[in-house]
Protein backbone atom coordinates (compact mmCIF):
# COMPACT_ATOMS: atom_id res chain seq x y z
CA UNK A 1 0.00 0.00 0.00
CA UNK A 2 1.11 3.39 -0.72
CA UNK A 3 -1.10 5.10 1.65
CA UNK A 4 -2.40 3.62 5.03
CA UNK A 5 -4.30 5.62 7.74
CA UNK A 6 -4.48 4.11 10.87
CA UNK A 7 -7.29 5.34 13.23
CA UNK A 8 -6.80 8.62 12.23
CA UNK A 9 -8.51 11.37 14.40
CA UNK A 10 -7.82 15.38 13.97
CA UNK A 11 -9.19 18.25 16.66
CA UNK A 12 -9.17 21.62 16.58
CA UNK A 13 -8.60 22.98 19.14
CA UNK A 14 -11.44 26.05 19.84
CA UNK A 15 -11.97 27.58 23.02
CA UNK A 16 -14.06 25.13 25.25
CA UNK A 17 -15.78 23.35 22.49
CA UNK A 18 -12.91 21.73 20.15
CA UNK A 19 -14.29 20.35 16.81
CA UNK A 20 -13.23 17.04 15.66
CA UNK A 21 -12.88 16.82 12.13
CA UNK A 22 -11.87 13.36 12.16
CA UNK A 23 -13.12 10.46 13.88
CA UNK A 24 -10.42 7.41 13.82
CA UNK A 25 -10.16 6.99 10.09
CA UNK A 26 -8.70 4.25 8.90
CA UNK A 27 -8.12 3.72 4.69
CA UNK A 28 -5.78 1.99 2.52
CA UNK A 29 -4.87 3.09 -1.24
CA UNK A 30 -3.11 0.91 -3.38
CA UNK A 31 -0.28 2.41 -5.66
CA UNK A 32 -1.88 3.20 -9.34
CA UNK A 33 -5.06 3.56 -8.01
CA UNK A 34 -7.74 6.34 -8.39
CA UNK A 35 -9.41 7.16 -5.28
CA UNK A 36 -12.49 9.55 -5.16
CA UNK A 37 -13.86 11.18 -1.33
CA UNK A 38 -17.02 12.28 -1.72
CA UNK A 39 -19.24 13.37 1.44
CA UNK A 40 -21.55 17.00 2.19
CA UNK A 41 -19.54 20.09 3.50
CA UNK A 42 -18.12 20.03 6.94
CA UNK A 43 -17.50 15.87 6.43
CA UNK A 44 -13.54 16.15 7.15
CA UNK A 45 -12.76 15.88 3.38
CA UNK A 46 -10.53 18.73 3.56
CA UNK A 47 -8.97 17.97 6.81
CA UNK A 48 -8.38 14.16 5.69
CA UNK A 49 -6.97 15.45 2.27
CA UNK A 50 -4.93 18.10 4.59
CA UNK A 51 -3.19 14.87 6.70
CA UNK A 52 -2.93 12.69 3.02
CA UNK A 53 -0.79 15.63 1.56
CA UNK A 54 1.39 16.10 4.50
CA UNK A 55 0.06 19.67 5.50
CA UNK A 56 -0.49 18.92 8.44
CA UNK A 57 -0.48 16.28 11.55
CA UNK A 58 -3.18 14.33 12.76
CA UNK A 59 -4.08 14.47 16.81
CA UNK A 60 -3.71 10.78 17.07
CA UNK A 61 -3.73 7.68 14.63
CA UNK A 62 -0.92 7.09 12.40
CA UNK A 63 -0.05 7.88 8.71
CA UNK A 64 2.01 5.55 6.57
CA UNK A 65 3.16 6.86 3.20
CA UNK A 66 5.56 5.26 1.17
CA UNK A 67 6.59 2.88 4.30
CA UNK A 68 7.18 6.36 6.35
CA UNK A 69 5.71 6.89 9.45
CA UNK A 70 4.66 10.83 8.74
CA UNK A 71 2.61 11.29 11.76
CA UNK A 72 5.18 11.87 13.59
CA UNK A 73 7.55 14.29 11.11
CA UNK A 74 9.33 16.99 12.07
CA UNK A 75 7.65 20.14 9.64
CA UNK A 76 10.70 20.64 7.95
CA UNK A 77 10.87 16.90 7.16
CA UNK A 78 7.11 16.88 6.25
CA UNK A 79 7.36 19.38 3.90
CA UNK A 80 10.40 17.95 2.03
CA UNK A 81 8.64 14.46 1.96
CA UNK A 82 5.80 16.77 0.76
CA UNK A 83 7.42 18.13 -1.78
CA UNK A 84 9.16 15.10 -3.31
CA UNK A 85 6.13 12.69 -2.98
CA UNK A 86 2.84 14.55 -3.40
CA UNK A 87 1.61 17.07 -6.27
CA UNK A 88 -1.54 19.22 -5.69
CA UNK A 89 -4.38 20.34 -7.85
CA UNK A 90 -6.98 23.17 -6.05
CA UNK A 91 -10.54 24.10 -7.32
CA UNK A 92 -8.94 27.63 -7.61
CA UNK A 93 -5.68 26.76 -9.05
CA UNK A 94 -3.99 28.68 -6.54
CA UNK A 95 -1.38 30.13 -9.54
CA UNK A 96 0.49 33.13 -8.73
CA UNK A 97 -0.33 36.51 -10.59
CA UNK A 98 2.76 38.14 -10.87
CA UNK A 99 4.41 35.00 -12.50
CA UNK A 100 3.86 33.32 -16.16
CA UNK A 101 3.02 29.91 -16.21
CA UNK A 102 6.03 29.00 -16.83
CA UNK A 103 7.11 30.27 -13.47
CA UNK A 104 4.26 29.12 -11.75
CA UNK A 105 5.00 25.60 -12.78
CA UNK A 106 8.90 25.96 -11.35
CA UNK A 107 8.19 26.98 -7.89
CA UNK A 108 7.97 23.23 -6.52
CA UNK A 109 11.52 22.54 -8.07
CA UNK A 110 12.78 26.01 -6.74
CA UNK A 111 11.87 25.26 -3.38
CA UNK A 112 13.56 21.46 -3.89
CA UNK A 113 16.86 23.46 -4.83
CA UNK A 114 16.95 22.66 -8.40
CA UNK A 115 19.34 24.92 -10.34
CA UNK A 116 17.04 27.24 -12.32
CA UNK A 117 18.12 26.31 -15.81
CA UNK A 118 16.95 22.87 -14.95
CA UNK A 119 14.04 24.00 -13.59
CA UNK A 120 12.74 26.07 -16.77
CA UNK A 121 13.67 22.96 -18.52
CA UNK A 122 11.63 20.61 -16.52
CA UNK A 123 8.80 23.58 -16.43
CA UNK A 124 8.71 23.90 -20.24
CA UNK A 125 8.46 19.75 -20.25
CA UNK A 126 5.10 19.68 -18.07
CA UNK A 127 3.44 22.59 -19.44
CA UNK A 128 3.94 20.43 -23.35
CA UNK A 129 2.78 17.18 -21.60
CA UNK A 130 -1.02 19.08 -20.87
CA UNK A 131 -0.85 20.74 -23.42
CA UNK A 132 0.19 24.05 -23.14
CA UNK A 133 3.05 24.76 -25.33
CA UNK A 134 2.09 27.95 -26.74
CA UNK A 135 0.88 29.48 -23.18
CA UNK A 136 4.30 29.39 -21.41
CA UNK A 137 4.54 32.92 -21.22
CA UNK A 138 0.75 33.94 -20.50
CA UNK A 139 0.27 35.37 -16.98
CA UNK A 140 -2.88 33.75 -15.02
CA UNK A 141 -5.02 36.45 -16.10
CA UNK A 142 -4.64 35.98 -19.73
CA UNK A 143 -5.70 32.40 -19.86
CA UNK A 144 -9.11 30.89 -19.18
CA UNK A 145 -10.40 28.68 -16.55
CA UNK A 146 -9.33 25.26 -18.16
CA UNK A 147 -5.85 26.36 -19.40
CA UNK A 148 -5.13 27.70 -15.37
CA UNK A 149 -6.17 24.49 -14.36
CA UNK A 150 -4.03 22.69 -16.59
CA UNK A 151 -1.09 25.15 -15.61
CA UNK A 152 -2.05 23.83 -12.04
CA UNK A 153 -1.65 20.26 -13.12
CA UNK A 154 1.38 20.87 -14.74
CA UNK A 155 2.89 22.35 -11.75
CA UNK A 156 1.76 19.33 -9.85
CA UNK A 157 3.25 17.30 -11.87
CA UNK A 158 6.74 19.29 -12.84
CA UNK A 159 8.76 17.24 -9.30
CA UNK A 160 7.41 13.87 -10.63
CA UNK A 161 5.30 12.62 -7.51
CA UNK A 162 4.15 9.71 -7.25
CA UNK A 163 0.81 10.63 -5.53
CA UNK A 164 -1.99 14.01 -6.72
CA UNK A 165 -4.23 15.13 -4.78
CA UNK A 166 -6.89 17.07 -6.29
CA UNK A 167 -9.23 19.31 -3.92
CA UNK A 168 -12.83 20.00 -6.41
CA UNK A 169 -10.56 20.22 -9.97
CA UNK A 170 -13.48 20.37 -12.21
CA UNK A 171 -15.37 22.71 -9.80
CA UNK A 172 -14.94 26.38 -11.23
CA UNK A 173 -14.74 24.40 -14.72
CA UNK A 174 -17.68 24.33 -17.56
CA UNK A 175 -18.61 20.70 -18.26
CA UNK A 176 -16.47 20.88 -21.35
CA UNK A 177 -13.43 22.00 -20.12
CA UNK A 178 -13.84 19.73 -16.95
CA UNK A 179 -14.00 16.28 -19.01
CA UNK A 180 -10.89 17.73 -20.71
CA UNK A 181 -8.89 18.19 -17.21
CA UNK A 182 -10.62 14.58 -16.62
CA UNK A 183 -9.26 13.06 -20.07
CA UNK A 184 -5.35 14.38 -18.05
CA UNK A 185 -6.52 12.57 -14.98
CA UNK A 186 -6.75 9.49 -16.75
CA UNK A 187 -3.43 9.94 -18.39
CA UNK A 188 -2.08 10.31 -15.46
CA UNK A 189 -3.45 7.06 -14.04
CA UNK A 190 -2.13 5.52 -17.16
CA UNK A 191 1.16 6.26 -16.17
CA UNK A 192 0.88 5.24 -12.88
CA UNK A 193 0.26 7.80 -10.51
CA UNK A 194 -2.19 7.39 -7.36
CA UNK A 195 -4.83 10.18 -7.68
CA UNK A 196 -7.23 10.99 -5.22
CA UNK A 197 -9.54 13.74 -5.55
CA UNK A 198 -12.48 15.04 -3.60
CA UNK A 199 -15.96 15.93 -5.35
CA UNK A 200 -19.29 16.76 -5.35
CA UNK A 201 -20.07 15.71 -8.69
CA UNK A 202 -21.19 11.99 -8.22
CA UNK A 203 -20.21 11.78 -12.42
CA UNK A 204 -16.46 12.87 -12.16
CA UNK A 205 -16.36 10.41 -8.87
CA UNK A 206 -17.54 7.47 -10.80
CA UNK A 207 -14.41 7.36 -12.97
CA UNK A 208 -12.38 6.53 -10.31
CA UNK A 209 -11.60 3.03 -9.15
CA UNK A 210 -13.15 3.47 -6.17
CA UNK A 211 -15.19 6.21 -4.27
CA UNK A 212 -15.36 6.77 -0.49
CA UNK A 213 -18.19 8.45 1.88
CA UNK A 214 -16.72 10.91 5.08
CA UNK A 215 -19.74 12.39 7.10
CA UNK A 216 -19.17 13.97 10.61
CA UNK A 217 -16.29 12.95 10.09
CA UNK A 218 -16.19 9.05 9.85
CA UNK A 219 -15.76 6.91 6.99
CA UNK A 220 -18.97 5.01 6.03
């Protein structure tokens, strides 16, 4: 197994009431495989997705990735693991204005250290594989909805991880332009990747392998 959570539970910590976002999850995902969470707002997908990506700790359980133990990190080896093992895909894209897409796509191998002629190289390489040859010098603003998300995938894929996580990718999308970032998906489970992605659309979910319920908190 690539991923195993082992009676994962997360709190928050707020004022006399804490909320518990978690409630001792426990889920396996094999490598290759193509996971969909699906579950109403304020279920925990976030927070689970939050403790899969390595952003942050659960209270108690444990987190195996990759045959790590990465409950129990410190954050500066969290986010390196992070970095290396894990690409991420955001309903908003999350791409920086002030930067091309070319640069957008370079920041994960600028904060691994990677010289930066290597990095525009590697850059230029991801932003071809979805696509997006002829948009590596378009800022955010000049490209539409699809072609940011696909920036955002190519960014996510630019360190070579061998796990994506993708928060609601189709969500700001037309139906059009979201089975095209879907068609990319499934390339990228073609080549091996482990995807998991959270949804409310029950018709993106259903071309995973398999699809997962989280309410309150607890998988059912």
């Amino acid at each position: 197994m690539i991923i195993q959570l082992n009676g994962i539970s997360k709190v928050y910590p707020m004022g006399e009431k804490p909320v518990v976002a978690l409630k001792e999850v426990s889920l396996e995902v094999k490598e290759g495989e193509f996971l969909s969470i699906m579950g109403p707002s304020g279920s925990g997908k976030s927070t689970l997705m939050n403790i899969i990506g390595c952003l942050t700790r659960p209270t108690s359980g444990q987190y195996i990735l990759e045959g790590l133990d990465a409950s129990c990190l410190s954050s500066d080896r969290l986010a390196k693991v992070r970095n290396k093992k894990v690409g991420f895909i955001f309903q908003t894209f999350n791409l920086l204005p002030r930067m091309d897409a070319l640069g957008n796509v370079s920041l994960p191998l600028v904060y691994a250290g990677i010289p930066a002629k290597r990095c525009r190289q590697l850059a230029s390489k991801a932003l071809i594989s979805v696509g997006l040859a002829n948009r590596m010098d378009h800022h955010p603003n000049k490209l539409s909805g699809g072609e940011q998300q696909r920036v955002a995938i190519a960014r996510a894929l630019v360190n070579n991880p061998g796990i994506i996580l993708a928060d609601e990718p189709t969500g700001n999308l037309d139906s059009h332009t979201g089975e095209e970032i879907m068609h990319l998906f499934n390339k990228m489970r073609k080549q091996g990747r482990t995807i998991i992605q959270v949804t409310h659309d029950e018709t993106r979910s259903k071309l995973a392998d398999r699809i997962v319920y989280l309410k309150d908190g607890r998988l059912q």
